[in-house]
PDB file of N, CA and C in Angstrom:
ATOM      1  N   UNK A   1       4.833  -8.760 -10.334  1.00  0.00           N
ATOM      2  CA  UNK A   1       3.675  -7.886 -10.414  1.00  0.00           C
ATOM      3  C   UNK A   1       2.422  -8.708 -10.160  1.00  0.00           C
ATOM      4  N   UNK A   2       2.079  -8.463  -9.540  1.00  0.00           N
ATOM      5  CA  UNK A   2       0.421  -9.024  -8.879  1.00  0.00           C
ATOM      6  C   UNK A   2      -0.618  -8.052  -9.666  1.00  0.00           C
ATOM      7  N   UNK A   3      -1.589  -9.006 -10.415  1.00  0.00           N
ATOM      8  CA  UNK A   3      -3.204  -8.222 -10.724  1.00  0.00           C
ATOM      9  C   UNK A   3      -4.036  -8.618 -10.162  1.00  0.00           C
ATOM     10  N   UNK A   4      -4.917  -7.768  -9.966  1.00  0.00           N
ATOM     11  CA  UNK A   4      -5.853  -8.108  -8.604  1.00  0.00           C
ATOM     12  C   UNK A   4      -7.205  -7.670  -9.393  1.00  0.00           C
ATOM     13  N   UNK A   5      -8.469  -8.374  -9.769  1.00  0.00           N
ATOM     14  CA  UNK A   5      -9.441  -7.518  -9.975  1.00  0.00           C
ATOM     15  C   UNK A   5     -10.607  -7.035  -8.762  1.00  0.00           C
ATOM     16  N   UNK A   6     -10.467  -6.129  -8.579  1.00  0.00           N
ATOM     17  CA  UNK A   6     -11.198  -5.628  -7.244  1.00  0.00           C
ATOM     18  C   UNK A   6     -12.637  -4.894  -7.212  1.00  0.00           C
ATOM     19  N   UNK A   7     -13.493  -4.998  -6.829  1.00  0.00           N
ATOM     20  CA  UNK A   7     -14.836  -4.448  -6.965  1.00  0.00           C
ATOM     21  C   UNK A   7     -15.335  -3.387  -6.184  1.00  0.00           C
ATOM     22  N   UNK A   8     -16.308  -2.360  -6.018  1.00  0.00           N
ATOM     23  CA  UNK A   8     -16.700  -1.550  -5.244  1.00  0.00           C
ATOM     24  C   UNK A   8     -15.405  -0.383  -4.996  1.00  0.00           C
ATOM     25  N   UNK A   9     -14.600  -0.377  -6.107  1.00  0.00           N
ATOM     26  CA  UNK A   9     -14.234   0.862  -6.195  1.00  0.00           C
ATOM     27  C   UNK A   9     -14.614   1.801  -6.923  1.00  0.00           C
ATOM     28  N   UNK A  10     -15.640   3.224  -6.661  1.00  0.00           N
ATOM     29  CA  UNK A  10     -16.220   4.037  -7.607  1.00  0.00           C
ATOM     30  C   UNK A  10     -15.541   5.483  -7.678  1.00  0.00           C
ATOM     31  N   UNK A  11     -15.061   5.725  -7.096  1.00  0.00           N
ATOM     32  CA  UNK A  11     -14.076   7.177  -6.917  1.00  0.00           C
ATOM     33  C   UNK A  11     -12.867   7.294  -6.747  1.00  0.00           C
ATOM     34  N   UNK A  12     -11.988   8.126  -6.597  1.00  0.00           N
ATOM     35  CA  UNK A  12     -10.565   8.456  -6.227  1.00  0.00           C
ATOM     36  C   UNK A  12     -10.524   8.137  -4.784  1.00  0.00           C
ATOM     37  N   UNK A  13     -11.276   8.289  -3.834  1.00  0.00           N
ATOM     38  CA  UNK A  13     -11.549   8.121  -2.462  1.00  0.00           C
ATOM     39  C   UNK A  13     -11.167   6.860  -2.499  1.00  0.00           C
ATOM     40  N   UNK A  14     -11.864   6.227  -2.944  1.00  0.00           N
ATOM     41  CA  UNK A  14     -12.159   4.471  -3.166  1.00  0.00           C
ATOM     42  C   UNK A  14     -10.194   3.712  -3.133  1.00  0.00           C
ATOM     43  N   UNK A  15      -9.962   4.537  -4.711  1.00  0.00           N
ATOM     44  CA  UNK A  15      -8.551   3.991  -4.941  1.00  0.00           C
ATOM     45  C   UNK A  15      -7.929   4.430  -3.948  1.00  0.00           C
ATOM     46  N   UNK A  16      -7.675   5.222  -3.289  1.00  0.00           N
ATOM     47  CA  UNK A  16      -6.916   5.921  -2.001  1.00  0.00           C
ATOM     48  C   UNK A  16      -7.056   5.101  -1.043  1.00  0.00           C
ATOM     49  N   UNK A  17      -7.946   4.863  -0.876  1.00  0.00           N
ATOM     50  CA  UNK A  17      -8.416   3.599   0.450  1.00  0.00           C
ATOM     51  C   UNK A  17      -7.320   2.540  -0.006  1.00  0.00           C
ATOM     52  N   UNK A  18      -7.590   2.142  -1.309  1.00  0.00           N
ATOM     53  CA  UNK A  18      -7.400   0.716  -1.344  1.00  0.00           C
ATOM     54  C   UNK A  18      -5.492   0.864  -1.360  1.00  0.00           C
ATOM     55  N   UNK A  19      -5.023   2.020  -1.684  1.00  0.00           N
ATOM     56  CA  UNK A  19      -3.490   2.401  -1.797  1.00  0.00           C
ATOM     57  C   UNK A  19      -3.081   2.127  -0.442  1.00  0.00           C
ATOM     58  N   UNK A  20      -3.906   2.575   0.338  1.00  0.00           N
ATOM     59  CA  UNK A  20      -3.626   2.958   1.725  1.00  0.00           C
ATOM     60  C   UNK A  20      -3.705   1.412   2.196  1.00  0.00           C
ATOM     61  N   UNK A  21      -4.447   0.516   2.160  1.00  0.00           N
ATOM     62  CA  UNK A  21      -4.565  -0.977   2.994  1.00  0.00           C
ATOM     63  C   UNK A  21      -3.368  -1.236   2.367  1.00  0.00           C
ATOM     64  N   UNK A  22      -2.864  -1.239   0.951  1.00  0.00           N
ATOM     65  CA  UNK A  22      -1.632  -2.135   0.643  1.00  0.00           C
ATOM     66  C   UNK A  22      -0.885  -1.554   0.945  1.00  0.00           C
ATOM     67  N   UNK A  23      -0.781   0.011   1.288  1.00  0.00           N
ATOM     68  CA  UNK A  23       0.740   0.520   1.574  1.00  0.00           C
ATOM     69  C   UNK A  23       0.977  -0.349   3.471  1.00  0.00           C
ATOM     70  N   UNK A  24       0.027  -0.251   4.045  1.00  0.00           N
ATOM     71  CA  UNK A  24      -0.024  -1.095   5.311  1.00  0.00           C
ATOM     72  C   UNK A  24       0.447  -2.048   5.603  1.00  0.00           C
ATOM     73  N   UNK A  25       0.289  -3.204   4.409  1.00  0.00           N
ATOM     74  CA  UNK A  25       1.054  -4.117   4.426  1.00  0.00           C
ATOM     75  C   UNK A  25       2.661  -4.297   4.094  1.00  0.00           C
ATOM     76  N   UNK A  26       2.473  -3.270   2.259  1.00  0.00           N
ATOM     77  CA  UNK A  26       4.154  -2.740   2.376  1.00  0.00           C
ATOM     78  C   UNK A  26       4.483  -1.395   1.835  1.00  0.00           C
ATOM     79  N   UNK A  27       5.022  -0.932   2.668  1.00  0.00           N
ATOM     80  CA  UNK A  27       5.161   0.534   2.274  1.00  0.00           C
ATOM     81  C   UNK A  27       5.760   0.841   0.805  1.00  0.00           C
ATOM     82  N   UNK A  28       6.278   0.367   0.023  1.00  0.00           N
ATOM     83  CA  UNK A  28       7.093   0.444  -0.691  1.00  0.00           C
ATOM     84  C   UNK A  28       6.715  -0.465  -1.983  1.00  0.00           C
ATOM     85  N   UNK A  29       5.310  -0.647  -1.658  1.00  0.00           N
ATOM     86  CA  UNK A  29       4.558  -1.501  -2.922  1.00  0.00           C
ATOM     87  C   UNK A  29       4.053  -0.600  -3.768  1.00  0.00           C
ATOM     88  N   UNK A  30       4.447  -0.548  -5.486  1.00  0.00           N
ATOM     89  CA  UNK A  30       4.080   0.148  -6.406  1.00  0.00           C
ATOM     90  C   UNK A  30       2.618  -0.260  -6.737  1.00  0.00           C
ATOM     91  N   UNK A  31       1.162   0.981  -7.001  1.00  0.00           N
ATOM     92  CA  UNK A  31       0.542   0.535  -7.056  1.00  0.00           C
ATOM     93  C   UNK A  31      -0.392   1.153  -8.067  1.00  0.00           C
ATOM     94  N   UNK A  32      -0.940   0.792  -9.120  1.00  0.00           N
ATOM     95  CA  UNK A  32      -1.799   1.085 -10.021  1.00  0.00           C
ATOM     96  C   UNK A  32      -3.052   1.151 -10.128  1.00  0.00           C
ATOM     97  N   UNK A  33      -3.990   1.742 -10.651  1.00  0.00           N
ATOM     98  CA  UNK A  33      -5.305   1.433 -10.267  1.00  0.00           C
ATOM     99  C   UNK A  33      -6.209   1.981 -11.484  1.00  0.00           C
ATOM    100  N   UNK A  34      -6.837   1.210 -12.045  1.00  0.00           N
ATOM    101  CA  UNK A  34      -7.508   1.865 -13.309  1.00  0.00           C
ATOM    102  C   UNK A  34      -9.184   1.143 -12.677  1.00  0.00           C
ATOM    103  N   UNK A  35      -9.887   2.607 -12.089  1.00  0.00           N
ATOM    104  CA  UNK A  35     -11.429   2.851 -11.728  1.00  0.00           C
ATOM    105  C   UNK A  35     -12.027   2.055 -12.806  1.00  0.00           C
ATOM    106  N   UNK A  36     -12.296   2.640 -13.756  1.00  0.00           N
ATOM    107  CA  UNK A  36     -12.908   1.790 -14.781  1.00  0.00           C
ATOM    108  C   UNK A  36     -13.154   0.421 -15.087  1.00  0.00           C
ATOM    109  N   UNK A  37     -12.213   0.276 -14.767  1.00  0.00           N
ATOM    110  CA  UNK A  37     -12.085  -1.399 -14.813  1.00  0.00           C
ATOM    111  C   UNK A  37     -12.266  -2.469 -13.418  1.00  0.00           C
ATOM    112  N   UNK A  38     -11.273  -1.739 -12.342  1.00  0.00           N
ATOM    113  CA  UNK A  38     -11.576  -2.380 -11.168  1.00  0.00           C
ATOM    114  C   UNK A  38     -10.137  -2.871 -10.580  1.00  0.00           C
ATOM    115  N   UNK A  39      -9.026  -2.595 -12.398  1.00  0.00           N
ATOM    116  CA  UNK A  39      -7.897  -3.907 -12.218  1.00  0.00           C
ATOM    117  C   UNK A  39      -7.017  -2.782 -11.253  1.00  0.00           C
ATOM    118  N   UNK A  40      -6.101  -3.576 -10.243  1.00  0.00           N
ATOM    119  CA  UNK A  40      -5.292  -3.289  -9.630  1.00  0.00           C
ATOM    120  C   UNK A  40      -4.070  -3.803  -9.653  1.00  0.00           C
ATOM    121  N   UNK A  41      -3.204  -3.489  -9.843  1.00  0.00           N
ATOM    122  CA  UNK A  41      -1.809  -3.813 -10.559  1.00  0.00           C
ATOM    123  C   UNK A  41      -0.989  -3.568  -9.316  1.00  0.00           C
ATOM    124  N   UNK A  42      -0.023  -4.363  -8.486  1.00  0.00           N
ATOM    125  CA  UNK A  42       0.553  -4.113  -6.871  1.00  0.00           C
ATOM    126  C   UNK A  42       2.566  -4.951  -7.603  1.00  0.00           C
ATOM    127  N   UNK A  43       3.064  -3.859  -7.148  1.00  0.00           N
ATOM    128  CA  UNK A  43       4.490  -4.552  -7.545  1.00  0.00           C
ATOM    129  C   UNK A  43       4.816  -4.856  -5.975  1.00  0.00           C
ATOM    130  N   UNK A  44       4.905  -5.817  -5.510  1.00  0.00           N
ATOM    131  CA  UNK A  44       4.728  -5.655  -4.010  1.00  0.00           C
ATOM    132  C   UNK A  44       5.802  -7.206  -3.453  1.00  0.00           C
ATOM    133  N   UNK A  45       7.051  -7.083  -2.892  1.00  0.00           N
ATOM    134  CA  UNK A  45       7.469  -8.098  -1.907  1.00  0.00           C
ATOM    135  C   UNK A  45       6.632  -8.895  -1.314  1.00  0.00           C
ATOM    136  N   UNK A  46       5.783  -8.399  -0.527  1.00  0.00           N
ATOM    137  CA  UNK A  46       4.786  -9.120   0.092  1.00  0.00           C
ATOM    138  C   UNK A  46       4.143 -10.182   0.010  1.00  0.00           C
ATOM    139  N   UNK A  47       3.571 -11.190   0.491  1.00  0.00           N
ATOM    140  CA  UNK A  47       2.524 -12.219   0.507  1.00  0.00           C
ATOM    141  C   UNK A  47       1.478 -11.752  -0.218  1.00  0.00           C
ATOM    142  N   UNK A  48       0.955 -11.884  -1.441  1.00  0.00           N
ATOM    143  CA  UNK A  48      -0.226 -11.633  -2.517  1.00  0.00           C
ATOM    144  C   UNK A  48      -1.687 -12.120  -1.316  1.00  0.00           C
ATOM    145  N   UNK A  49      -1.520 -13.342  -0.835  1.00  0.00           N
ATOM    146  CA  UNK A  49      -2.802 -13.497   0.338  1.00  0.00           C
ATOM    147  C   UNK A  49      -2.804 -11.800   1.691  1.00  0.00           C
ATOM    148  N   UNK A  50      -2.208 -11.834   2.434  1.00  0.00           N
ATOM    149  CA  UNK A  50      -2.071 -10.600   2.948  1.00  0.00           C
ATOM    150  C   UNK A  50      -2.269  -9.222   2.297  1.00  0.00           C
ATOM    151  N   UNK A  51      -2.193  -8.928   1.122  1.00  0.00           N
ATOM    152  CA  UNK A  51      -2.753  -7.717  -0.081  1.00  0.00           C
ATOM    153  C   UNK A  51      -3.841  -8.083   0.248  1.00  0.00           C
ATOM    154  N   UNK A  52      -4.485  -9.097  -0.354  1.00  0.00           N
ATOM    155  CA  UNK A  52      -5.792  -9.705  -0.813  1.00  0.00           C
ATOM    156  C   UNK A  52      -6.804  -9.421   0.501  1.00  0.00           C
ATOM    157  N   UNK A  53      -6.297  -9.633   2.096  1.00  0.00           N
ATOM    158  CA  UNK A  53      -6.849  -9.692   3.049  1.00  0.00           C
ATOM    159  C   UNK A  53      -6.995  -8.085   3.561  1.00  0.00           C
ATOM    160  N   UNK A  54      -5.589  -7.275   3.154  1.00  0.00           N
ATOM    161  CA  UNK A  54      -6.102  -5.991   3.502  1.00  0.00           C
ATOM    162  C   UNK A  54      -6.709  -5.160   2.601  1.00  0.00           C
ATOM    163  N   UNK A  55      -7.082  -5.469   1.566  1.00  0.00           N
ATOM    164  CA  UNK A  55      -7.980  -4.873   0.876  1.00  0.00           C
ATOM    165  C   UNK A  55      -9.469  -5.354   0.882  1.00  0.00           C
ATOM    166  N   UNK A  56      -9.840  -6.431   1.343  1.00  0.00           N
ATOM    167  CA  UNK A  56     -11.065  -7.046   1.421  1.00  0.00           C
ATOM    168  C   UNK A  56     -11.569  -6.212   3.158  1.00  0.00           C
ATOM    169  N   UNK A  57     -10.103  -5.754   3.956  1.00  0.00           N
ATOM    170  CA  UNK A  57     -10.865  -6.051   5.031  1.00  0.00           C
ATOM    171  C   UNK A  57     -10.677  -3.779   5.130  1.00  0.00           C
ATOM    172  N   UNK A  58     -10.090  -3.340   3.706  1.00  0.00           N
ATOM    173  CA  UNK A  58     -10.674  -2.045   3.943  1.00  0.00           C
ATOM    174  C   UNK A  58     -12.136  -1.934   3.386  1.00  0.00           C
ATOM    175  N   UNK A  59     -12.674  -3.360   2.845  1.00  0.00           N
ATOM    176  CA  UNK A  59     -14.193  -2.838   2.737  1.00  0.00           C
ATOM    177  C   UNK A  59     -14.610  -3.114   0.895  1.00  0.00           C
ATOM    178  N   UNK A  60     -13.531  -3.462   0.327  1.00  0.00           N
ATOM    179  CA  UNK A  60     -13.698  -4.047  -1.058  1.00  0.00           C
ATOM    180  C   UNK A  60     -13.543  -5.706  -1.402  1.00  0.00           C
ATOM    181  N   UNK A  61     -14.423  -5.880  -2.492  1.00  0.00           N
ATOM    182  CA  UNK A  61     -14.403  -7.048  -2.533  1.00  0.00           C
ATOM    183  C   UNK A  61     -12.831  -7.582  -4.162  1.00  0.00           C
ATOM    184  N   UNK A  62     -12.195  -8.763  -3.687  1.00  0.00           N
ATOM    185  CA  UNK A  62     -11.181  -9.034  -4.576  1.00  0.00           C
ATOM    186  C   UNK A  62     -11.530 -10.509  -5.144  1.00  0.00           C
ATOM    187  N   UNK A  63     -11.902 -10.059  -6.561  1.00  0.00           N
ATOM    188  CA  UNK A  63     -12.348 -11.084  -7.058  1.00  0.00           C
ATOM    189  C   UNK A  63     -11.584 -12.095  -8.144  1.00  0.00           C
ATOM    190  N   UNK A  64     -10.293 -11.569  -8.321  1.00  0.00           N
ATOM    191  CA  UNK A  64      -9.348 -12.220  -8.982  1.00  0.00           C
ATOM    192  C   UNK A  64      -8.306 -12.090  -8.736  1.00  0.00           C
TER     193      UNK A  64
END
């Protein structure tokens, strides 16, 4: 399980975006998202750098 703290998410729109860059990378990555906080929780096969890159490059910043 990967935590990610992520910034400039303010809406459901926001988390949708950011579902959508990691499902890109893997379709089949479980993914959590609590607005409030920012934290993003990714159960994901994948390379944690590659998450990190498609979520920075849908337009949010990943700060942990």
């Amino acid at each position: 399980m990967m935590d990610l703290q992520v910034t400039g998410m303010s809406c459901n729109h926001c988390a949708n975006a950011v579902k959508q860059a990691i499902a890109e990378v893997d379709s089949s990555a479980t993914v959590e998202i609590d607005l409030a906080t920012g934290n993003v929780k990714v159960q994901t096969r994948a390379d944690a750098q590659a998450i990190k890159v498609a979520i920075v490059e849908a337009g949010y910043e990943v700060t942990a």
